[in-house]
PDB file of N, CA and C in Angstrom:
ATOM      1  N   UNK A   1       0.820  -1.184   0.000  1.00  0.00           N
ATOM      2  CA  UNK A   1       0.000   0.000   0.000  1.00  0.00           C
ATOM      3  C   UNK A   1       0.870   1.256   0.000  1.00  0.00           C
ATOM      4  N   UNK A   2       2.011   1.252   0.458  1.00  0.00           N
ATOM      5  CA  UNK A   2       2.873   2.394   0.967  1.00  0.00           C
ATOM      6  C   UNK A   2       3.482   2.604  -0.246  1.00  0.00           C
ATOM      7  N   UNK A   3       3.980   1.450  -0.966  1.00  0.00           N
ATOM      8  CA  UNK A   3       4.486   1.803  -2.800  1.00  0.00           C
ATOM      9  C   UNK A   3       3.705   2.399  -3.964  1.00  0.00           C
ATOM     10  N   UNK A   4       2.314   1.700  -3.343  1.00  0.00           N
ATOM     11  CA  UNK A   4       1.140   2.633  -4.355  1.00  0.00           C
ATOM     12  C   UNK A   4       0.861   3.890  -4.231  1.00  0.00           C
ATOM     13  N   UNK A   5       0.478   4.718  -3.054  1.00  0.00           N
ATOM     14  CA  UNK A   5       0.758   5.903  -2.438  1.00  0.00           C
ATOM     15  C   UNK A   5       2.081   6.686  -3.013  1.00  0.00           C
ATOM     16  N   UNK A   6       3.103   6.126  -2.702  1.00  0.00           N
ATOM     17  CA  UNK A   6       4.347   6.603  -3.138  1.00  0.00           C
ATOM     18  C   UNK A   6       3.968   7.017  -4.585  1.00  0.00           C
ATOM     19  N   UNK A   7       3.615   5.835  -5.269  1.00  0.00           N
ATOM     20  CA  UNK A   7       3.720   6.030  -6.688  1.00  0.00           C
ATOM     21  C   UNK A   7       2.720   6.899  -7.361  1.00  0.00           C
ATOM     22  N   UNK A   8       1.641   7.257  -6.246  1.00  0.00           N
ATOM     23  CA  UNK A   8       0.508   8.182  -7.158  1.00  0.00           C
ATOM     24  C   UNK A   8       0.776   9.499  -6.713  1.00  0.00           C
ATOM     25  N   UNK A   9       1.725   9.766  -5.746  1.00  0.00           N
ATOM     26  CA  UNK A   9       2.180  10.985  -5.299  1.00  0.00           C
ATOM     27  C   UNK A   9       3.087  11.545  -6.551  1.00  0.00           C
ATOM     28  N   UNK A  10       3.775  10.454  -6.550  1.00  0.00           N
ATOM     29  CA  UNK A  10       5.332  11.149  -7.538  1.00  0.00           C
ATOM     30  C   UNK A  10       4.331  11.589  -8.987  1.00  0.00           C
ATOM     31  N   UNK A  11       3.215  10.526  -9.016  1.00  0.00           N
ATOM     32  CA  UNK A  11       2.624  11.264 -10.434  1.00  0.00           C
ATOM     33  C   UNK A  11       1.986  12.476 -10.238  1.00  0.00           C
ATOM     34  N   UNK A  12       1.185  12.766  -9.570  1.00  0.00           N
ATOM     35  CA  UNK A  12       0.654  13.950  -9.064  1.00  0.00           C
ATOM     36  C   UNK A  12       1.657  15.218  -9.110  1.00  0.00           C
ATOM     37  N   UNK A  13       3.096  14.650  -8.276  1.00  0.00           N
ATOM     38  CA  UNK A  13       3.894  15.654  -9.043  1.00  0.00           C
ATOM     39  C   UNK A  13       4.295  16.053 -10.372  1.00  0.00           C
ATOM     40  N   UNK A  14       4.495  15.010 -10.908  1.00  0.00           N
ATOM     41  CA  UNK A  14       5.294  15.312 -12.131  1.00  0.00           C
ATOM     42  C   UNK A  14       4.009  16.013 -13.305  1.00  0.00           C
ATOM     43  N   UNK A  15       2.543  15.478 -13.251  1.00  0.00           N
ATOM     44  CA  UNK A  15       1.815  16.138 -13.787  1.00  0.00           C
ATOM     45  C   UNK A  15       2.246  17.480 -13.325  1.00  0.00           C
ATOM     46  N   UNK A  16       2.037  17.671 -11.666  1.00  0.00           N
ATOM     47  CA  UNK A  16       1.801  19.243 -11.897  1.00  0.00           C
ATOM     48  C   UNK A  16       3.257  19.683 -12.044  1.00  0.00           C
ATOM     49  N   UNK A  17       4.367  19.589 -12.191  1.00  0.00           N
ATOM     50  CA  UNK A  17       5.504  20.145 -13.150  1.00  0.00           C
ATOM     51  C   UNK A  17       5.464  20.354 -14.464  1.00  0.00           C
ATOM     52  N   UNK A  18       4.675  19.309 -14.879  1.00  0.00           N
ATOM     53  CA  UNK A  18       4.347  19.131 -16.614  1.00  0.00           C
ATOM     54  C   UNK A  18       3.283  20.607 -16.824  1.00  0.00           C
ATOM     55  N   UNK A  19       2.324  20.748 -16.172  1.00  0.00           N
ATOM     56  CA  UNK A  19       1.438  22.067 -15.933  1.00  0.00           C
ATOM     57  C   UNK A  19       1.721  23.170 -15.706  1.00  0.00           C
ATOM     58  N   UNK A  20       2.605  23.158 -14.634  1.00  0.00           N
ATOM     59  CA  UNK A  20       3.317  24.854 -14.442  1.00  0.00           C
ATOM     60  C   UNK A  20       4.315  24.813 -15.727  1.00  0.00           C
ATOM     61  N   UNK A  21       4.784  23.814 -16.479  1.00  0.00           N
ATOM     62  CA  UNK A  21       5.941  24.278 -17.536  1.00  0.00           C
ATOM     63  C   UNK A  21       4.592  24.721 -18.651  1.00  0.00           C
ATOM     64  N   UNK A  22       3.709  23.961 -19.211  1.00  0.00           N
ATOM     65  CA  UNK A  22       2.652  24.493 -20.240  1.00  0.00           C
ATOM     66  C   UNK A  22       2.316  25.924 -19.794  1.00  0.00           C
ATOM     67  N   UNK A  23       1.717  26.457 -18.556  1.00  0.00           N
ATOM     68  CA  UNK A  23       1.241  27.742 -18.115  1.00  0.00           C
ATOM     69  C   UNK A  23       2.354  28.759 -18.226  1.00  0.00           C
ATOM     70  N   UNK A  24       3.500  28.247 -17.996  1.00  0.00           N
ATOM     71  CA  UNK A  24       4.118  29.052 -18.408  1.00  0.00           C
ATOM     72  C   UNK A  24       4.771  29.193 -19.667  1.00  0.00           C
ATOM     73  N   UNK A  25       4.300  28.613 -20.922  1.00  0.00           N
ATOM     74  CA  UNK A  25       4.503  28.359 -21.950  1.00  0.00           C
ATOM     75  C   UNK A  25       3.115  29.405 -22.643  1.00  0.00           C
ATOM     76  N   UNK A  26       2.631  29.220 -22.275  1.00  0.00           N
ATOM     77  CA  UNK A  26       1.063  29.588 -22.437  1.00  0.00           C
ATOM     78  C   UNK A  26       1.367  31.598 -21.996  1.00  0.00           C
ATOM     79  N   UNK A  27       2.001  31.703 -21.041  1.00  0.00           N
ATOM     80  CA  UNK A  27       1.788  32.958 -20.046  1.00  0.00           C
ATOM     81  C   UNK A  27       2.696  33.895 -21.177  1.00  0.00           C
ATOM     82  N   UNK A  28       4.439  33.133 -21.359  1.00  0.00           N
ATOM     83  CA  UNK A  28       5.085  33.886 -22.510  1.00  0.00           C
ATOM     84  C   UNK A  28       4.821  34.103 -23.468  1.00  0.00           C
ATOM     85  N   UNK A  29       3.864  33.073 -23.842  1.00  0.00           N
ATOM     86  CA  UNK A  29       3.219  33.524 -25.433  1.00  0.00           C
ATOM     87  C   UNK A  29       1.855  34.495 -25.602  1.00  0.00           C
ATOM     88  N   UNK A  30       1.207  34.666 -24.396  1.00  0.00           N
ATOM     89  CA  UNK A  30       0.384  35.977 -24.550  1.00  0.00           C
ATOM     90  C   UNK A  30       0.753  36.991 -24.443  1.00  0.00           C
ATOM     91  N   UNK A  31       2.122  36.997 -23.351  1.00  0.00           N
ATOM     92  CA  UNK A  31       2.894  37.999 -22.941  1.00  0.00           C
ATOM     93  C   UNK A  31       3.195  38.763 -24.353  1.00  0.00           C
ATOM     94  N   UNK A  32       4.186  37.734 -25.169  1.00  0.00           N
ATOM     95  CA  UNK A  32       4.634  38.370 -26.653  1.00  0.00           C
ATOM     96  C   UNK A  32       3.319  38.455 -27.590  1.00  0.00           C
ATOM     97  N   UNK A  33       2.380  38.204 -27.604  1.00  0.00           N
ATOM     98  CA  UNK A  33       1.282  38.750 -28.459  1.00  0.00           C
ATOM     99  C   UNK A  33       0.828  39.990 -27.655  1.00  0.00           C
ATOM    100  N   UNK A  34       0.456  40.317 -26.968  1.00  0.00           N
ATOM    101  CA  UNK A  34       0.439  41.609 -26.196  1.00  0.00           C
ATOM    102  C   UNK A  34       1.387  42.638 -26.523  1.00  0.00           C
ATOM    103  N   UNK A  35       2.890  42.413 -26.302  1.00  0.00           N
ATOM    104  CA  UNK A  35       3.637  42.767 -27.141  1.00  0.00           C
ATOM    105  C   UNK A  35       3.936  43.588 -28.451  1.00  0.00           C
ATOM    106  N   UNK A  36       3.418  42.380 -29.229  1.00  0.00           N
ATOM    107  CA  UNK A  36       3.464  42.470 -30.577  1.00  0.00           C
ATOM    108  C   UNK A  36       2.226  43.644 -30.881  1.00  0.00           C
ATOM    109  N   UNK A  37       1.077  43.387 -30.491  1.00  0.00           N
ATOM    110  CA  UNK A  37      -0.236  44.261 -30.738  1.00  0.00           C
ATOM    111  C   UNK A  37       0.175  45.414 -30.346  1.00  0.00           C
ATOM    112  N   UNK A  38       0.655  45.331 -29.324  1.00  0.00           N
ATOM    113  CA  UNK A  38       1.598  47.230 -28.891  1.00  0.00           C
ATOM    114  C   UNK A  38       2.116  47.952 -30.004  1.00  0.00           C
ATOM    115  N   UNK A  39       3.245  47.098 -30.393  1.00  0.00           N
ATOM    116  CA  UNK A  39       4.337  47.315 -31.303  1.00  0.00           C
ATOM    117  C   UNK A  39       3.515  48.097 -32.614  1.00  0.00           C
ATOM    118  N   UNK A  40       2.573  47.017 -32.684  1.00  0.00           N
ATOM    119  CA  UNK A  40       1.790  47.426 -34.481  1.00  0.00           C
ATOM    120  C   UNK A  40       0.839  48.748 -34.158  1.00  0.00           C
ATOM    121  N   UNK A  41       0.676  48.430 -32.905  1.00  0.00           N
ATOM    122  CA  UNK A  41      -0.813  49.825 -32.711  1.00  0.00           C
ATOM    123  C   UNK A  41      -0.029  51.478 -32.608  1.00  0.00           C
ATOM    124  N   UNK A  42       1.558  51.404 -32.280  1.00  0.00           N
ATOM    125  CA  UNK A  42       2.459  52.442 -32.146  1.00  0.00           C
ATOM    126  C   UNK A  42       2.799  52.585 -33.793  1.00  0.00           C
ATOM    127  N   UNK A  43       2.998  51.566 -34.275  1.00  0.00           N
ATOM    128  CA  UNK A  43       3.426  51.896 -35.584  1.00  0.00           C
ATOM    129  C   UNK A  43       2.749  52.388 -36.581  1.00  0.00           C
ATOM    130  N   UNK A  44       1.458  51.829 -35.952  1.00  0.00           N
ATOM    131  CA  UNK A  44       0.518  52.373 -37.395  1.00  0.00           C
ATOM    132  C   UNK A  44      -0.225  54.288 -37.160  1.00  0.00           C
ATOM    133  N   UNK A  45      -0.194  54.419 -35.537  1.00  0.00           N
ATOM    134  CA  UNK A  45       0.083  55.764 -35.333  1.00  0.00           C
ATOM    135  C   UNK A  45       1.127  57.065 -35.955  1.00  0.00           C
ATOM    136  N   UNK A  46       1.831  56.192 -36.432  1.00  0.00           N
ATOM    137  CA  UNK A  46       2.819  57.681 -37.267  1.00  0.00           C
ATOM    138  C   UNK A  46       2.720  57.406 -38.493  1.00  0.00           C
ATOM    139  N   UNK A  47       2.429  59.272 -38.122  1.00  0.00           N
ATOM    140  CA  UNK A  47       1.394  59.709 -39.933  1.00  0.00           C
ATOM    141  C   UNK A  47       2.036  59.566 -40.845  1.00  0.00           C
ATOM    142  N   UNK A  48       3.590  58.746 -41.047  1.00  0.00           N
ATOM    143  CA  UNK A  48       3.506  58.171 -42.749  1.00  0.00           C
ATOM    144  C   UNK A  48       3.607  57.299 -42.525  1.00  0.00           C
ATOM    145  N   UNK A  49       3.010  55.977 -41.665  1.00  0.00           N
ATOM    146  CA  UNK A  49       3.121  55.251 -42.344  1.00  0.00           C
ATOM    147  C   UNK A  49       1.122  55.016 -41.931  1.00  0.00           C
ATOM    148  N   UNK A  50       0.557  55.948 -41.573  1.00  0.00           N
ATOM    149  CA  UNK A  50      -1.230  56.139 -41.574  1.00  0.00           C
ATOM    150  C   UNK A  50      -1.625  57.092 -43.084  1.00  0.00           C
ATOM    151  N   UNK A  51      -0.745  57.968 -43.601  1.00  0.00           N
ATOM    152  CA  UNK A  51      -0.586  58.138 -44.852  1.00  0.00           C
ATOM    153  C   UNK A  51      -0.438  56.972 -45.983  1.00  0.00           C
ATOM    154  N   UNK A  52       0.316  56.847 -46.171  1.00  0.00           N
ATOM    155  CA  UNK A  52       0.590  55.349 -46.647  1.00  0.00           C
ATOM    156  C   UNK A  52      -0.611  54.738 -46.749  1.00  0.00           C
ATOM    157  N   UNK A  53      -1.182  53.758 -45.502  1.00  0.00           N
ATOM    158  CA  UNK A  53      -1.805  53.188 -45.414  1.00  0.00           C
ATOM    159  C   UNK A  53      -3.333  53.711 -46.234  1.00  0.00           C
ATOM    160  N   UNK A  54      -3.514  54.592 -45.779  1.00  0.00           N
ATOM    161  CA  UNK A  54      -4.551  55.826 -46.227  1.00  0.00           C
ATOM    162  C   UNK A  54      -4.246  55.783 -48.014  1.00  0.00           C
ATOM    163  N   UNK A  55      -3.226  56.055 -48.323  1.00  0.00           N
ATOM    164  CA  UNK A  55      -2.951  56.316 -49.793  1.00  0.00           C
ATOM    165  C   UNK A  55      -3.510  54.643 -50.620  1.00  0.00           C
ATOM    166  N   UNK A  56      -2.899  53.988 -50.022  1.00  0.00           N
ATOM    167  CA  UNK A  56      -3.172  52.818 -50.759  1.00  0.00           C
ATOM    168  C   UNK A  56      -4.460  52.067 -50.828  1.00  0.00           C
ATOM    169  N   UNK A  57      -5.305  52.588 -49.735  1.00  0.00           N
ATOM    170  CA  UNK A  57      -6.687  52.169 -49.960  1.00  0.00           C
ATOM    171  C   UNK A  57      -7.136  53.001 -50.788  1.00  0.00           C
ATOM    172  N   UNK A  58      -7.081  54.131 -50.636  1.00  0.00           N
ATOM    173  CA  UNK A  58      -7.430  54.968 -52.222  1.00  0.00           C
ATOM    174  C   UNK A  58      -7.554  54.994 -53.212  1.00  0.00           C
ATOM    175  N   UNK A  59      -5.895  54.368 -53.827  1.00  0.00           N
ATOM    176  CA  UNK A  59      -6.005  53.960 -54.741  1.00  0.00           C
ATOM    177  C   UNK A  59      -6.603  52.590 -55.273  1.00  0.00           C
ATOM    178  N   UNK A  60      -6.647  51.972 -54.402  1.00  0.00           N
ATOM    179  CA  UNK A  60      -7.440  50.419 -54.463  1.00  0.00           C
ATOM    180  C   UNK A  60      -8.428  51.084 -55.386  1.00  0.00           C
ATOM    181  N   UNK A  61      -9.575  51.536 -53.854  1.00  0.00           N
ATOM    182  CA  UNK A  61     -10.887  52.304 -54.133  1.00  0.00           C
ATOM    183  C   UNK A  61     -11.014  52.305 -55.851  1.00  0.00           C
ATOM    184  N   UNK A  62      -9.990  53.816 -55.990  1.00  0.00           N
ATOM    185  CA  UNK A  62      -9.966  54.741 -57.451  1.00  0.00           C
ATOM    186  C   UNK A  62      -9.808  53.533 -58.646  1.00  0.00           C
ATOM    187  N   UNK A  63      -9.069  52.106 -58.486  1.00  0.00           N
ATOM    188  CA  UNK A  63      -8.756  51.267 -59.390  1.00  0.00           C
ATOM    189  C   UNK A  63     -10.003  50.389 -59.650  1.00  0.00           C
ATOM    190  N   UNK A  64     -10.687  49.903 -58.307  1.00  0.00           N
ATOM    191  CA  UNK A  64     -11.922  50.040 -58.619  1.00  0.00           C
ATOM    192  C   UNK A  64     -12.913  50.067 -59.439  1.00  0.00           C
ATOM    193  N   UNK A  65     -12.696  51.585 -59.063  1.00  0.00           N
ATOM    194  CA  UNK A  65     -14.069  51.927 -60.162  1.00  0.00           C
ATOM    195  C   UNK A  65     -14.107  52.185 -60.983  1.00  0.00           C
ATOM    196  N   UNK A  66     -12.630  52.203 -61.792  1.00  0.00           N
ATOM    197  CA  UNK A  66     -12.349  52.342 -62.731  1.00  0.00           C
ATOM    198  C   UNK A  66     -12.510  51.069 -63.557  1.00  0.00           C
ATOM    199  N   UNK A  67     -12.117  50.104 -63.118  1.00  0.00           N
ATOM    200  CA  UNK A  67     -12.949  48.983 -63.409  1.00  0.00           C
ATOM    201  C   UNK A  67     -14.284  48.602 -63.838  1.00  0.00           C
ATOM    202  N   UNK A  68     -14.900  49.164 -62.766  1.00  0.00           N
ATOM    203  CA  UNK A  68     -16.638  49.452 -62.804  1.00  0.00           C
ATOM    204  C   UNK A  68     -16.771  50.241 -63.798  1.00  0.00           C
ATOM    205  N   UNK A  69     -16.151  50.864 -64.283  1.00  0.00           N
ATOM    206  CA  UNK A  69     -16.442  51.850 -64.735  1.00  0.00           C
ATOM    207  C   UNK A  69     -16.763  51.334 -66.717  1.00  0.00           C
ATOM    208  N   UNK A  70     -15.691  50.773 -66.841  1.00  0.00           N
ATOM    209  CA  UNK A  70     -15.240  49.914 -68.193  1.00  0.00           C
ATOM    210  C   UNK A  70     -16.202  48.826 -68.006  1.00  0.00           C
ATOM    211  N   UNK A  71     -16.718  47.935 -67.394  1.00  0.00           N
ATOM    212  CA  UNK A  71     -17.279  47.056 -67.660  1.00  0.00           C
ATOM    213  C   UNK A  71     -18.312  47.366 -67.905  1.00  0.00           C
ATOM    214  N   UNK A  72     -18.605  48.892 -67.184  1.00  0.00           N
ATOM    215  CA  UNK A  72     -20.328  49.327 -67.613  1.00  0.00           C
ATOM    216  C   UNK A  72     -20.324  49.743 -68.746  1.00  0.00           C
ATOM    217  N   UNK A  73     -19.361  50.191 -69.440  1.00  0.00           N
ATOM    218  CA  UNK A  73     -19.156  50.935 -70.993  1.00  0.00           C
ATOM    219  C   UNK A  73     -18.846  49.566 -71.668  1.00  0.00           C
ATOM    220  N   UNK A  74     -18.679  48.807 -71.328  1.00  0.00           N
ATOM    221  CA  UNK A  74     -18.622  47.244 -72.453  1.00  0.00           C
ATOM    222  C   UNK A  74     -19.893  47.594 -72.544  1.00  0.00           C
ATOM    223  N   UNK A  75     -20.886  46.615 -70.969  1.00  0.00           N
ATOM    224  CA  UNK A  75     -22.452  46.359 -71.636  1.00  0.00           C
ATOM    225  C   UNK A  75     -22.956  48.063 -71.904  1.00  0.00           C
ATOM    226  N   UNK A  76     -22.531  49.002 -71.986  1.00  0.00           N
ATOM    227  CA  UNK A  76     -23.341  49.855 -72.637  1.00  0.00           C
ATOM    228  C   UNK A  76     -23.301  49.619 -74.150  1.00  0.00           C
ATOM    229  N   UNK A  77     -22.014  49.316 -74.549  1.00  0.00           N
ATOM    230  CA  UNK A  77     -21.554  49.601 -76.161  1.00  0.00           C
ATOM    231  C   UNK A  77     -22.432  48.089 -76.329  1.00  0.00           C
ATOM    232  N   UNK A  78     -22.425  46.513 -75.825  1.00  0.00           N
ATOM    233  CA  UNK A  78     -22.789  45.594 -76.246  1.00  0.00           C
ATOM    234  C   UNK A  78     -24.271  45.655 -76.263  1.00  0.00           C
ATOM    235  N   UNK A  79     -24.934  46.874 -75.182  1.00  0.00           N
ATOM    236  CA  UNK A  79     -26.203  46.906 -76.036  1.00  0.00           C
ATOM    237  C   UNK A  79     -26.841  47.947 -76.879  1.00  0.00           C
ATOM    238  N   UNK A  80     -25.821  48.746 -77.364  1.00  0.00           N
ATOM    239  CA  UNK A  80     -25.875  49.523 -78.785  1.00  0.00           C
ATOM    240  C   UNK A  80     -26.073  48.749 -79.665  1.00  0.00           C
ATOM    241  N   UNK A  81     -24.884  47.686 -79.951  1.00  0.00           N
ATOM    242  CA  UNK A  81     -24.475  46.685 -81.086  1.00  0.00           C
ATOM    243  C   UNK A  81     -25.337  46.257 -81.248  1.00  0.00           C
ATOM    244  N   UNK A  82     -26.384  45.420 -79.692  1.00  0.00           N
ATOM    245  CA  UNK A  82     -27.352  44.763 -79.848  1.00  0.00           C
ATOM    246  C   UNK A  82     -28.762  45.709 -80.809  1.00  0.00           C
ATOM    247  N   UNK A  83     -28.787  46.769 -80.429  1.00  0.00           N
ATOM    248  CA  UNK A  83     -29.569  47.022 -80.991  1.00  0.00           C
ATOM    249  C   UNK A  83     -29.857  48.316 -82.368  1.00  0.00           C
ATOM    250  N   UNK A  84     -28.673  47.733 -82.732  1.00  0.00           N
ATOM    251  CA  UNK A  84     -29.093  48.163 -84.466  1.00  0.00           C
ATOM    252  C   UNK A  84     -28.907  46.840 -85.059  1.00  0.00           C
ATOM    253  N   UNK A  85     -29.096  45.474 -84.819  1.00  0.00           N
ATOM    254  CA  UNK A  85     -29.019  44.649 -85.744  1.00  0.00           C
ATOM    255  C   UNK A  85     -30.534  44.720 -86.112  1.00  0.00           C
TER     256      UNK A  85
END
């Protein structure tokens, strides 16, 4: 009885060693995502690179609709064509 005891103790430990090493595996890696979200939320605060950022959705936008823009002048012209046959 005294070896079985023994032996469910030592496991009891070694789980909870195995646990405090994950938690703290777990603790550094929110730590550095916390971190990291800092890092990006400071960076994207200075106005060139919120310029930047700003500029290039713009032009997305402007490319766009310029797009839109041509495909509506296809089916406009394709239903001209269509209708002088």
């Amino acid at each position: 009885m005294a070896n079985f005891l023994k032996n469910v103790f030592e496991d009891m430990k070694e789980s909870a060693k195995a646990q405090h090493e994950l938690d703290k595996a777990n603790f550094a890696a929110v730590k550095a995502e916390a971190k990291a979200q800092w890092e990006e939320a400071k960076a994207r605060n200075k106005p060139e690179v919120r310029k930047a950022a700003e500029r290039a959705k713009r032009e997305g936008a402007i490319a766009q609709a310029k797009e839109r823009a041509a495909r509506a002048q296809e089916r406009i012209d394709a239903a001209k064509k269509g209708g002088e046959d």
